[in-house]
PDB file of N, CA and C in Angstrom:
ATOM      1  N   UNK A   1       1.875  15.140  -8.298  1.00  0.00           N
ATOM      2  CA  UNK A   1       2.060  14.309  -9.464  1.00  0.00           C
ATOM      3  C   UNK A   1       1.665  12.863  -9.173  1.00  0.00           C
ATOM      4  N   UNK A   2       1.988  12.278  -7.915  1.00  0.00           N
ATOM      5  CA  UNK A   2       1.446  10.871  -7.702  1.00  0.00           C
ATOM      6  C   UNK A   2       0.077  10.627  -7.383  1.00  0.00           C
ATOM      7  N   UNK A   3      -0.266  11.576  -7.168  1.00  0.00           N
ATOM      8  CA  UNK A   3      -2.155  11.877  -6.911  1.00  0.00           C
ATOM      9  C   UNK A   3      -2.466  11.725  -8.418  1.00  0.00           C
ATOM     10  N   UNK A   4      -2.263  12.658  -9.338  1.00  0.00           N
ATOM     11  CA  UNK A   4      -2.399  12.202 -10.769  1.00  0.00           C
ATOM     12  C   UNK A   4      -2.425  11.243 -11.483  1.00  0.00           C
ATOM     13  N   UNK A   5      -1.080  10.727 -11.168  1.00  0.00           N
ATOM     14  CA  UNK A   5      -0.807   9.420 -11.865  1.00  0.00           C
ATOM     15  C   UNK A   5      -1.871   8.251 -11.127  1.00  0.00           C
ATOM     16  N   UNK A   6      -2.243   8.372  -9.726  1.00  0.00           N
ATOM     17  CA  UNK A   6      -2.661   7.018  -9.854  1.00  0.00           C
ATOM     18  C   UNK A   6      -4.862   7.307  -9.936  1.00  0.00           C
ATOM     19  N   UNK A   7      -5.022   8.523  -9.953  1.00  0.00           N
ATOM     20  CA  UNK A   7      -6.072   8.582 -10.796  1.00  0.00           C
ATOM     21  C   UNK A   7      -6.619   8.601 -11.666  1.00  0.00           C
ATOM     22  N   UNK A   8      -5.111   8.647 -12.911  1.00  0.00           N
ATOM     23  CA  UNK A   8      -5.321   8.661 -14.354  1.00  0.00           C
ATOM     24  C   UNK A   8      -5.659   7.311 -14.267  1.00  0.00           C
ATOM     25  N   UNK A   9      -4.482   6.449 -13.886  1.00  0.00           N
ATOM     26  CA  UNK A   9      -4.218   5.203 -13.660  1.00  0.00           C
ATOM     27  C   UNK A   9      -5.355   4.058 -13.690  1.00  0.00           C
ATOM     28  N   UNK A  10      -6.250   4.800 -12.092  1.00  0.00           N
ATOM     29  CA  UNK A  10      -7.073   3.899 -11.306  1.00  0.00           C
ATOM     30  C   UNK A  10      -8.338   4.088 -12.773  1.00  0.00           C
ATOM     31  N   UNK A  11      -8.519   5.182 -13.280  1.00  0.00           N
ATOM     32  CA  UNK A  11      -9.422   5.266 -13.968  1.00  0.00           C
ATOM     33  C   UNK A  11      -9.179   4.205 -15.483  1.00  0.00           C
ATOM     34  N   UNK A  12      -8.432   4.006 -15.876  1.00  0.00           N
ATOM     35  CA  UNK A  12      -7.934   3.147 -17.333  1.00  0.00           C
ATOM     36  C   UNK A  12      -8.288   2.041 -16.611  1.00  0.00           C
ATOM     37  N   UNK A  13      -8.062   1.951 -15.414  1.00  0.00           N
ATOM     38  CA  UNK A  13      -8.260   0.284 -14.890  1.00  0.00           C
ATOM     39  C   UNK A  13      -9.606   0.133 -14.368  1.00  0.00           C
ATOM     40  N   UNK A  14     -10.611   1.177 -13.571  1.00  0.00           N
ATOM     41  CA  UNK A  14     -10.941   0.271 -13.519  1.00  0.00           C
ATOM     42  C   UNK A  14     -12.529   1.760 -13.995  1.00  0.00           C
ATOM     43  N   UNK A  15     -12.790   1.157 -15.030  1.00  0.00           N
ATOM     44  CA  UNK A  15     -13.213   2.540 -15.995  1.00  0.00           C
ATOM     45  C   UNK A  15     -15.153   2.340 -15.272  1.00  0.00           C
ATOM     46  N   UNK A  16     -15.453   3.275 -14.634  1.00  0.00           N
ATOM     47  CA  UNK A  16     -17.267   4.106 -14.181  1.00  0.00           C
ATOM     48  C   UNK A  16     -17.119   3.546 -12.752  1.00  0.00           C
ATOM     49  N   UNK A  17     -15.688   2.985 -12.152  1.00  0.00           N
ATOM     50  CA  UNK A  17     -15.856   2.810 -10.588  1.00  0.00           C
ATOM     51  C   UNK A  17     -15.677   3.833 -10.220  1.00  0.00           C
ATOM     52  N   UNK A  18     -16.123   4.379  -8.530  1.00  0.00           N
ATOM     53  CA  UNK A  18     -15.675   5.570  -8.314  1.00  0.00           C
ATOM     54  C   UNK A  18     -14.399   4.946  -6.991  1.00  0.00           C
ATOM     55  N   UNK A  19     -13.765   6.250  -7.019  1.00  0.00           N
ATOM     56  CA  UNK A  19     -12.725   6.211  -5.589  1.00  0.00           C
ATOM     57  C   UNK A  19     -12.633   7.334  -4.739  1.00  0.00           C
ATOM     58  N   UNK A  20     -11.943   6.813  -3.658  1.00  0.00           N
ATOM     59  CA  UNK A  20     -11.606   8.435  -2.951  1.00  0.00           C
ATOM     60  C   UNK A  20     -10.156   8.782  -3.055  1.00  0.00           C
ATOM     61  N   UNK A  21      -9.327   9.807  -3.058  1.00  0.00           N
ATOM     62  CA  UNK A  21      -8.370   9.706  -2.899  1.00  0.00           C
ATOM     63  C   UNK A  21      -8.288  11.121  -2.114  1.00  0.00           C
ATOM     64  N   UNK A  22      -7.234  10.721  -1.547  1.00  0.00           N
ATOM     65  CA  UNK A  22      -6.457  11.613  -0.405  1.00  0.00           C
ATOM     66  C   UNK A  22      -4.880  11.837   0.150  1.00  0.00           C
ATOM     67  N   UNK A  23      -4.493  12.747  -0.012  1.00  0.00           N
ATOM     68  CA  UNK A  23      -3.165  13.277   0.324  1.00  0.00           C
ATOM     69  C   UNK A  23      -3.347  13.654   2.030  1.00  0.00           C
ATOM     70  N   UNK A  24      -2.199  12.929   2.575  1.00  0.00           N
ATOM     71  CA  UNK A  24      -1.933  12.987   3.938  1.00  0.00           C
ATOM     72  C   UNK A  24      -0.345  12.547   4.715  1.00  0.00           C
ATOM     73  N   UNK A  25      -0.233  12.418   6.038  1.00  0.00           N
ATOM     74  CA  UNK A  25       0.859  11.948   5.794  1.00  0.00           C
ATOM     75  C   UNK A  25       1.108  10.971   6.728  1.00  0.00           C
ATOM     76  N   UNK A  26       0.601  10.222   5.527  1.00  0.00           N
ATOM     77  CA  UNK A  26       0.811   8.312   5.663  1.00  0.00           C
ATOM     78  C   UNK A  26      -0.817   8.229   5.882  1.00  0.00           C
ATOM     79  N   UNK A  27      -1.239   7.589   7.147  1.00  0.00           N
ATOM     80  CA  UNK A  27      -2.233   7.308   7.137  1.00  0.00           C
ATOM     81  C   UNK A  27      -3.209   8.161   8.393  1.00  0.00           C
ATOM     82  N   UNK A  28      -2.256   8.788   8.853  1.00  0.00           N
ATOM     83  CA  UNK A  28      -2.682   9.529  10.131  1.00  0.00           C
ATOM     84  C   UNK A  28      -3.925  10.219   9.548  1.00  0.00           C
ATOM     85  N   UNK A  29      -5.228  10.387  10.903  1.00  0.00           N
ATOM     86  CA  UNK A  29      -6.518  11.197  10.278  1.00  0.00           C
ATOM     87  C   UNK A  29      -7.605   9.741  10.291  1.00  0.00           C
ATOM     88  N   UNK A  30      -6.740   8.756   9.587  1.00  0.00           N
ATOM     89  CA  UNK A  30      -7.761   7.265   9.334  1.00  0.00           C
ATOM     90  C   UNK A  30      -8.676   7.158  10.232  1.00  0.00           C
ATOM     91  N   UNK A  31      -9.779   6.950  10.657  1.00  0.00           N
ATOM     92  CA  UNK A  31     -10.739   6.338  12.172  1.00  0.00           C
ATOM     93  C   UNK A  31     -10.261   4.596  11.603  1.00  0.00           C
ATOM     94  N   UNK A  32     -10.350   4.048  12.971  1.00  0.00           N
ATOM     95  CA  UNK A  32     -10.126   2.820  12.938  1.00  0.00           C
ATOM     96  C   UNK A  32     -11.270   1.714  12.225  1.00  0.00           C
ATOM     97  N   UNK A  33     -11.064   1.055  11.634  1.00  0.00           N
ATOM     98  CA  UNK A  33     -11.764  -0.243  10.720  1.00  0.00           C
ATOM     99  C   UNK A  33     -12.933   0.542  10.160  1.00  0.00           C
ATOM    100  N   UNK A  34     -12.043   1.575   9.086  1.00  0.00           N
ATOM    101  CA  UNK A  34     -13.392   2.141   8.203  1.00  0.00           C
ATOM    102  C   UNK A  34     -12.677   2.108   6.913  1.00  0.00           C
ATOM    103  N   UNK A  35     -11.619   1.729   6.379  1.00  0.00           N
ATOM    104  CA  UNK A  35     -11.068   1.292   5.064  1.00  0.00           C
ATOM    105  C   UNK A  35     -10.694   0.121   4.592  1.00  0.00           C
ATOM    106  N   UNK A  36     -11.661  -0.092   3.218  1.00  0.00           N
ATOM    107  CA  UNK A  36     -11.396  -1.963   3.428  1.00  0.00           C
ATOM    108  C   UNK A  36     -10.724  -2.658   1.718  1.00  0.00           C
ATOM    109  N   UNK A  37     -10.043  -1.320   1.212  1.00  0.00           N
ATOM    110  CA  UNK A  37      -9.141  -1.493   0.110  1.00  0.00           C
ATOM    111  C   UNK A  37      -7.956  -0.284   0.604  1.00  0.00           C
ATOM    112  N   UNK A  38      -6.809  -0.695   0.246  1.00  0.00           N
ATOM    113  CA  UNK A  38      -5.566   0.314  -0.130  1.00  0.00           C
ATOM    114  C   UNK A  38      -4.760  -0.263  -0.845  1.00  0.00           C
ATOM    115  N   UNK A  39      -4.598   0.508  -1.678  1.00  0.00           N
ATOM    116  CA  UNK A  39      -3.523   0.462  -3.024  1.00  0.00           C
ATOM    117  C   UNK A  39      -2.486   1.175  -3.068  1.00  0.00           C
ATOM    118  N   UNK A  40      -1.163   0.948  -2.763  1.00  0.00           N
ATOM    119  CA  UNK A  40      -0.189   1.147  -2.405  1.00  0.00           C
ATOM    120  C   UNK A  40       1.400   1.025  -2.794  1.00  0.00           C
ATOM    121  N   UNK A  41       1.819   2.197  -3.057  1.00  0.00           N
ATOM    122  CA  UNK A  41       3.224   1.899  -3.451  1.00  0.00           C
ATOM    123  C   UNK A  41       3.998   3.041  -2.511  1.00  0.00           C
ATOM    124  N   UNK A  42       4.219   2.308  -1.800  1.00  0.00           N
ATOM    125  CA  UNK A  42       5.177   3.240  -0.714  1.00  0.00           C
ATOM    126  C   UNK A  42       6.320   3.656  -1.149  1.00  0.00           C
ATOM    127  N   UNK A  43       7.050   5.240  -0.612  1.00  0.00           N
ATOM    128  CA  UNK A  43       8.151   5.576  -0.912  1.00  0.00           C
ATOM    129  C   UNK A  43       9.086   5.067  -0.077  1.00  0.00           C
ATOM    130  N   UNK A  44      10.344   4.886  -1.049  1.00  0.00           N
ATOM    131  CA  UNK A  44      11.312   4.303  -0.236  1.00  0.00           C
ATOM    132  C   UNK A  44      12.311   5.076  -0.037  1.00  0.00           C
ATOM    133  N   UNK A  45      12.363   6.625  -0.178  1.00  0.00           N
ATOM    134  CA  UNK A  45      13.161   7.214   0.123  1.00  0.00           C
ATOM    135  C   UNK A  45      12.627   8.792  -0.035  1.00  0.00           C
ATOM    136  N   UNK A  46      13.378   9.105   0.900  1.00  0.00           N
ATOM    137  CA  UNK A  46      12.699  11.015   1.247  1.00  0.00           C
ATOM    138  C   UNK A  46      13.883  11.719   1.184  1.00  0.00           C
ATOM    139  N   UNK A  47      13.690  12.164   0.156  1.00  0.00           N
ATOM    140  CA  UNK A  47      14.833  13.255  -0.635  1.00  0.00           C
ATOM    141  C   UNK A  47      16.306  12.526  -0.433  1.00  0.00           C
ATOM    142  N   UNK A  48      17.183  12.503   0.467  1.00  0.00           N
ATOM    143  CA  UNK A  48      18.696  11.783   0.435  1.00  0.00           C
ATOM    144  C   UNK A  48      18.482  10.543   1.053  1.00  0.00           C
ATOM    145  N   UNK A  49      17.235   9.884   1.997  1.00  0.00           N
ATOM    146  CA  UNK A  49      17.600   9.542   2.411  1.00  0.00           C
ATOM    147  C   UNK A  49      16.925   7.852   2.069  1.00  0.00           C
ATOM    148  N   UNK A  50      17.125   6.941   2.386  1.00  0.00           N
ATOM    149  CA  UNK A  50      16.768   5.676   1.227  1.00  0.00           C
ATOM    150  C   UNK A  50      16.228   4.705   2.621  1.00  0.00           C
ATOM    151  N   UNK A  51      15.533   3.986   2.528  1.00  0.00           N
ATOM    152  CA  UNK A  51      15.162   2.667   3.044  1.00  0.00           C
ATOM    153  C   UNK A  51      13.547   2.764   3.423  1.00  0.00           C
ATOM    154  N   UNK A  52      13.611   1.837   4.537  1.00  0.00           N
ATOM    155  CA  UNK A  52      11.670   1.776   4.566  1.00  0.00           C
ATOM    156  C   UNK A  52      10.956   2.264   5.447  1.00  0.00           C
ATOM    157  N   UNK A  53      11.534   3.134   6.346  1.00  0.00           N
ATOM    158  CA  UNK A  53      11.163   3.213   7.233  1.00  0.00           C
ATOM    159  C   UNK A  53       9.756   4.183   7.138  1.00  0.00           C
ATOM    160  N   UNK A  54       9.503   4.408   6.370  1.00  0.00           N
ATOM    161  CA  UNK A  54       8.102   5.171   5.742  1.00  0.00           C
ATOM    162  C   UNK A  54       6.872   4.052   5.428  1.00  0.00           C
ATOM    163  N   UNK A  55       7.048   2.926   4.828  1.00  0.00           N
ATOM    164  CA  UNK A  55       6.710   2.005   4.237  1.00  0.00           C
ATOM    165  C   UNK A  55       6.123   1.051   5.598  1.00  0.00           C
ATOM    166  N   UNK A  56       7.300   0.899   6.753  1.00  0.00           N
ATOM    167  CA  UNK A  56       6.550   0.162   7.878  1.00  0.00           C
ATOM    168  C   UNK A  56       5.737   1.195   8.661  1.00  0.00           C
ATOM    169  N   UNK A  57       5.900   2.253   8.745  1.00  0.00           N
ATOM    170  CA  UNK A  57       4.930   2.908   9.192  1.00  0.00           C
ATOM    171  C   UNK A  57       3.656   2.820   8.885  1.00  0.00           C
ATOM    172  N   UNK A  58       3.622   2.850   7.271  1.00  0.00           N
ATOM    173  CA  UNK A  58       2.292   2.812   6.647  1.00  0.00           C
ATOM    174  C   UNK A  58       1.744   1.776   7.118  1.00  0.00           C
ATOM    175  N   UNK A  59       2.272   0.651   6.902  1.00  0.00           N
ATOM    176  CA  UNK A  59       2.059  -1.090   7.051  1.00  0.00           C
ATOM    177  C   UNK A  59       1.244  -1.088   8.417  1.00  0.00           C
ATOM    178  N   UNK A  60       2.131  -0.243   9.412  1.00  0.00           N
ATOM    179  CA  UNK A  60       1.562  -0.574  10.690  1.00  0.00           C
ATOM    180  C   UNK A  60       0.143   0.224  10.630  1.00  0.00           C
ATOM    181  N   UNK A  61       0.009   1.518  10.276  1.00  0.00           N
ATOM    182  CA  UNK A  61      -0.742   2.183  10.465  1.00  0.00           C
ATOM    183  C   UNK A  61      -2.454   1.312   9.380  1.00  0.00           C
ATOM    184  N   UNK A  62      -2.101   0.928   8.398  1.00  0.00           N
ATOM    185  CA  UNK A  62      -3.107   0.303   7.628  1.00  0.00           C
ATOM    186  C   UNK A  62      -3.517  -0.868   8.195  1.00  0.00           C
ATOM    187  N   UNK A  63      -2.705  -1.869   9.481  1.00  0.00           N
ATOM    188  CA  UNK A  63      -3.740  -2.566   9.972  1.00  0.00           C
ATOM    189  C   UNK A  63      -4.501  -1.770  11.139  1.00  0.00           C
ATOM    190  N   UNK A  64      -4.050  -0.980  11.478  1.00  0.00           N
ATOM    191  CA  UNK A  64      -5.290   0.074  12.494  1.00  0.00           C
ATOM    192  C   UNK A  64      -6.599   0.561  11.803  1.00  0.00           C
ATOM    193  N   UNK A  65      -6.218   0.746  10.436  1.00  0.00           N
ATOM    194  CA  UNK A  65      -7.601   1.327   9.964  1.00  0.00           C
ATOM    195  C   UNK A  65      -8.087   0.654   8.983  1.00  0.00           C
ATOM    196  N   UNK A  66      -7.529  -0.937   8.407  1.00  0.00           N
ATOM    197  CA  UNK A  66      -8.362  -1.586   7.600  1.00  0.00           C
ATOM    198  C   UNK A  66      -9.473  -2.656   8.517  1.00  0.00           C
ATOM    199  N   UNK A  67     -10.382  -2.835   7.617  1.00  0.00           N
ATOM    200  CA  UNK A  67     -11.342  -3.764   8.179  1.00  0.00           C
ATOM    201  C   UNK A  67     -11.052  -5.037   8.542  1.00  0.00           C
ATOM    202  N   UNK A  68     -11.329  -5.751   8.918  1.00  0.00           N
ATOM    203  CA  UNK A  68     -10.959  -7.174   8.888  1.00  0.00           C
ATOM    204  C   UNK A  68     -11.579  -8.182   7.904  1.00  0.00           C
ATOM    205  N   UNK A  69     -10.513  -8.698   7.224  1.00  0.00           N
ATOM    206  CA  UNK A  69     -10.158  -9.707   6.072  1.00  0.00           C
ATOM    207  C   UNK A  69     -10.444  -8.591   4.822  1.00  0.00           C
ATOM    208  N   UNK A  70     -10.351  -7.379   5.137  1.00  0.00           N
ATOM    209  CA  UNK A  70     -10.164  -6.468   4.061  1.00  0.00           C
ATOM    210  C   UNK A  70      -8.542  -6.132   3.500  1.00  0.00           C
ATOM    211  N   UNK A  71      -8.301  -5.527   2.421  1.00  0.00           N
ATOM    212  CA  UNK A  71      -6.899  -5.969   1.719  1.00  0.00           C
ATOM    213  C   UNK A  71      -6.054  -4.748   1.408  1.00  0.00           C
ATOM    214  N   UNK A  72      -5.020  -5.015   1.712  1.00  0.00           N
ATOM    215  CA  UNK A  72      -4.013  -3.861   1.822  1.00  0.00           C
ATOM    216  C   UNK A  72      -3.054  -4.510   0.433  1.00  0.00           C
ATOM    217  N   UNK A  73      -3.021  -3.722  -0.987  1.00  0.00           N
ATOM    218  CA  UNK A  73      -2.084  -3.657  -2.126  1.00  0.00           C
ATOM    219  C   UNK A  73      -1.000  -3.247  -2.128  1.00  0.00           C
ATOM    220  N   UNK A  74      -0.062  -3.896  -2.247  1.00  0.00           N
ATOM    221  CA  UNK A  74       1.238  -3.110  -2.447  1.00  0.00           C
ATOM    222  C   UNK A  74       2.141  -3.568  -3.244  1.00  0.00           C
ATOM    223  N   UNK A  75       2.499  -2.554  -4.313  1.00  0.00           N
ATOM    224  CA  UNK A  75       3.624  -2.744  -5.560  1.00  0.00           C
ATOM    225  C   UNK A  75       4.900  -1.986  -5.142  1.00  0.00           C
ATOM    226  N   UNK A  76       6.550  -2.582  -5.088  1.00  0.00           N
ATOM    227  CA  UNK A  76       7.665  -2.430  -4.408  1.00  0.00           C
ATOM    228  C   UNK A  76       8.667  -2.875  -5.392  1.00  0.00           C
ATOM    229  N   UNK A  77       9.647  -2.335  -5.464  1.00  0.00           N
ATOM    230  CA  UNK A  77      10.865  -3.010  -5.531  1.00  0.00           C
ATOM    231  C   UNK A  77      11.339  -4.139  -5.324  1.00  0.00           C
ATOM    232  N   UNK A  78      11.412  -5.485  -5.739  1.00  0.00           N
ATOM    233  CA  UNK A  78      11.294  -6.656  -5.044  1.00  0.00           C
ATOM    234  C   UNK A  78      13.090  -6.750  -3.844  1.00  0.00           C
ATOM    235  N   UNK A  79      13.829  -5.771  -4.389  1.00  0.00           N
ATOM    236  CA  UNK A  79      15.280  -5.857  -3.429  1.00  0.00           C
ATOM    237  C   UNK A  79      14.358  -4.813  -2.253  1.00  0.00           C
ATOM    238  N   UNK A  80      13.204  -4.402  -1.646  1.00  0.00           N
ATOM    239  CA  UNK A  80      12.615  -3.932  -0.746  1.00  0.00           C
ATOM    240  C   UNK A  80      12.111  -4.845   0.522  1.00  0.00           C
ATOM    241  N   UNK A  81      11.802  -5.853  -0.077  1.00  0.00           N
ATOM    242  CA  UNK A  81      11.438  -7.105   0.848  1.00  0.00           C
ATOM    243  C   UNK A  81      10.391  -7.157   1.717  1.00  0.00           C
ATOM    244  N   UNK A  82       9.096  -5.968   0.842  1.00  0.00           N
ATOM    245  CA  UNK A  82       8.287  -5.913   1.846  1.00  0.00           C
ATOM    246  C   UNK A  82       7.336  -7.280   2.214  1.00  0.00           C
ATOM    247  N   UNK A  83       7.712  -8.171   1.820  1.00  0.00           N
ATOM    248  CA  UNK A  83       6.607  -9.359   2.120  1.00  0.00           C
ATOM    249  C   UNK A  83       6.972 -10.093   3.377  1.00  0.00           C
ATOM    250  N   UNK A  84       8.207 -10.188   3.465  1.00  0.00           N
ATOM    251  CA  UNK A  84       8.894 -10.375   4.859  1.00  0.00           C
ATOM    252  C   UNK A  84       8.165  -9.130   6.095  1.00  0.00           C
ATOM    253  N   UNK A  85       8.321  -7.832   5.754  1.00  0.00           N
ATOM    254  CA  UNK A  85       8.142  -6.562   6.760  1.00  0.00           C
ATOM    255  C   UNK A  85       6.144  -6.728   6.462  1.00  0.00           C
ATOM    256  N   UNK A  86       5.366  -7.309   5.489  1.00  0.00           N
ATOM    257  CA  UNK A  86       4.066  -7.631   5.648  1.00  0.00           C
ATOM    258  C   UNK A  86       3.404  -8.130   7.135  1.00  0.00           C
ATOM    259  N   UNK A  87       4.137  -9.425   6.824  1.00  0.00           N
ATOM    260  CA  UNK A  87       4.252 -10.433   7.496  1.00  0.00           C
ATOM    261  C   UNK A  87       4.244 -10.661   9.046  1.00  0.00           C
ATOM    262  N   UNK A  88       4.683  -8.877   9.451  1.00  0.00           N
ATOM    263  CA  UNK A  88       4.720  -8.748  11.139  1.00  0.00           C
ATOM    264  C   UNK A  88       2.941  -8.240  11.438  1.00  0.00           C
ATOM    265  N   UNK A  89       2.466  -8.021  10.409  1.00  0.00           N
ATOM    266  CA  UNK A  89       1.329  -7.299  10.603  1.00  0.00           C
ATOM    267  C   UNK A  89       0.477  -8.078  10.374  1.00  0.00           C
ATOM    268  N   UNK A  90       0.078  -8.763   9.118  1.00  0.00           N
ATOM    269  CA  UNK A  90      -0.867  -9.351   8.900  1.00  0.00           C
ATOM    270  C   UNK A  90      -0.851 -11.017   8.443  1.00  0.00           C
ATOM    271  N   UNK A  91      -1.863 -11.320   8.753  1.00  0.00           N
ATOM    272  CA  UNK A  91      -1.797 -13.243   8.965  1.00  0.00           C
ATOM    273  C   UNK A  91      -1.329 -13.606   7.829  1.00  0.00           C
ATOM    274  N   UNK A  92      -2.257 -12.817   6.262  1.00  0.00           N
ATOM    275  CA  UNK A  92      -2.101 -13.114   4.970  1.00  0.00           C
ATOM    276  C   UNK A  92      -1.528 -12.632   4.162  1.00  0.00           C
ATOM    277  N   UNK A  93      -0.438 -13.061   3.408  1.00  0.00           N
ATOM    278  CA  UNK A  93       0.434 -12.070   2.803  1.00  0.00           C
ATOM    279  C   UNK A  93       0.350 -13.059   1.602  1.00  0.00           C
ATOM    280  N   UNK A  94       0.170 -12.572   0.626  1.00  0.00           N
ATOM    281  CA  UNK A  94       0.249 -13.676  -0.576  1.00  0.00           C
ATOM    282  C   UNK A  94       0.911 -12.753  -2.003  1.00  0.00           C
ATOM    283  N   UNK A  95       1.914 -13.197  -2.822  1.00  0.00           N
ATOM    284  CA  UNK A  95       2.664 -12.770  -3.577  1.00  0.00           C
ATOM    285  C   UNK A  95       1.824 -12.800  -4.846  1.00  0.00           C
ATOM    286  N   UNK A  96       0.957 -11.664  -5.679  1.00  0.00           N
ATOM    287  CA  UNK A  96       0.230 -11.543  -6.394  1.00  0.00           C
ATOM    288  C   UNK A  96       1.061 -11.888  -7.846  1.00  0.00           C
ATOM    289  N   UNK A  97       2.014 -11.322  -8.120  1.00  0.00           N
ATOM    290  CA  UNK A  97       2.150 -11.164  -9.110  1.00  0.00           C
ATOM    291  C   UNK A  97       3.926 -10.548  -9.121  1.00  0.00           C
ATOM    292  N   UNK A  98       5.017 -10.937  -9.974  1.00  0.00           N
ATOM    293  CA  UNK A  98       6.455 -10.133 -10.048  1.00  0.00           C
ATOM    294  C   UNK A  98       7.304 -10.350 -11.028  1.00  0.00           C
ATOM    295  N   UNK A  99       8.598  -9.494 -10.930  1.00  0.00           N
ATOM    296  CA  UNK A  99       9.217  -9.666 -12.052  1.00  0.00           C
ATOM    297  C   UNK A  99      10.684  -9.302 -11.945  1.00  0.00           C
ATOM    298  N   UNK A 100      11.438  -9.463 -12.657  1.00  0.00           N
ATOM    299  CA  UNK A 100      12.729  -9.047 -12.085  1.00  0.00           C
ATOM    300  C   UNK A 100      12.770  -7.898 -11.307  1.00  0.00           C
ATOM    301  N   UNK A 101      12.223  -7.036 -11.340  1.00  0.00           N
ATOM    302  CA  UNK A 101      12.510  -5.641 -10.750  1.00  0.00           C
ATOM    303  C   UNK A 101      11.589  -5.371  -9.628  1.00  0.00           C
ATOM    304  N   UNK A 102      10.162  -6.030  -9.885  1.00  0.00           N
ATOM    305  CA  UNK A 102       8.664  -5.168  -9.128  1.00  0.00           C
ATOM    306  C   UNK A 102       8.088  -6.833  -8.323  1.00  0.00           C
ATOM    307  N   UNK A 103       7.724  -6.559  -6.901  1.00  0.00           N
ATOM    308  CA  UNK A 103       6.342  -7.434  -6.524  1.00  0.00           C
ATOM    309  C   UNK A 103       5.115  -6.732  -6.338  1.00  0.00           C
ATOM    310  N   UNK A 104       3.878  -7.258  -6.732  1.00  0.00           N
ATOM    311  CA  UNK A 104       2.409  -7.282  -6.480  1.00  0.00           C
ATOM    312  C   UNK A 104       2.679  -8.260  -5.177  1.00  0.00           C
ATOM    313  N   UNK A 105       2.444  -7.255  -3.785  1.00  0.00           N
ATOM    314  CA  UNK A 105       1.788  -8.311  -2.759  1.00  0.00           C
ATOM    315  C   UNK A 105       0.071  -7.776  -2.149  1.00  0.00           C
ATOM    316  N   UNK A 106      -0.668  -9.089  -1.397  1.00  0.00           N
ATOM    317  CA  UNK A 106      -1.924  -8.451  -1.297  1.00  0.00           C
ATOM    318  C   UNK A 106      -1.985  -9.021   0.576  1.00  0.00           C
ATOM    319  N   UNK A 107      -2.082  -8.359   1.540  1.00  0.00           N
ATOM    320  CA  UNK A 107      -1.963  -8.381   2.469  1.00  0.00           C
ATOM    321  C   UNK A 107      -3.721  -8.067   3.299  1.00  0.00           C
ATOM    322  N   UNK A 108      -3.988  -9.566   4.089  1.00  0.00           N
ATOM    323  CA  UNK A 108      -4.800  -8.909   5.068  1.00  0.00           C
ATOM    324  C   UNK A 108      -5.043  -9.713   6.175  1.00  0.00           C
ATOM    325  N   UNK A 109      -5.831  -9.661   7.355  1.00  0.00           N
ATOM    326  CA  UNK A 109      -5.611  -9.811   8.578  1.00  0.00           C
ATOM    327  C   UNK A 109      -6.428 -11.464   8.360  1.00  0.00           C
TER     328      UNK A 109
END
């Protein structure tokens, strides 16, 4: 269903671009500095169990395989605090866009 949604999604937005998308788990499989967009909304919880520890994984794993000064997206929960947990990874973390509930951050090296 989240493969769906964000291809219905990606397509309303960004309408005759193409993408790739792929189901995996997390980022494992990546070769190093061959992805130089990710769009991202990490889960914050796996079936009972709640916090981020999925989310820094990803984080870590996406500066292994993004390019350099290429950009890692991520939309969160703003009580998630990923701009702080960004921040161990990459030089640039800049707060795109938020609202009571959600941040847009755009992260890159």
């Amino acid at each position: 269903m989240a493969l769906a949604s964000a291809k219905h999604n990606y397509q309303r937005a960004f309408k005759g671009r193409r993408a790739t998308y792929t189901t995996a788990d997390a980022l494992t499989g990546f070769a190093p500095d061959t992805v130089y967009l990710i769009l991202c909304n990490p889960p914050f919880h796996q079936q009972t169990t709640i916090g981020s520890h999925i989310a820094m994984r990803m984080f870590q794993q996406v500066k292994q395989i993004l390019r350099v000064d290429d950009e890692l997206w991520v939309i969160g929960n703003r009580h998630l605090g990923y701009q702080s947990s960004l921040k161990k990874y990459f030089s640039k973390v800049e707060l795109v866009a938020s609202n009571a509930k959600f941040t847009i951050l755009k992260a890159s090296s």
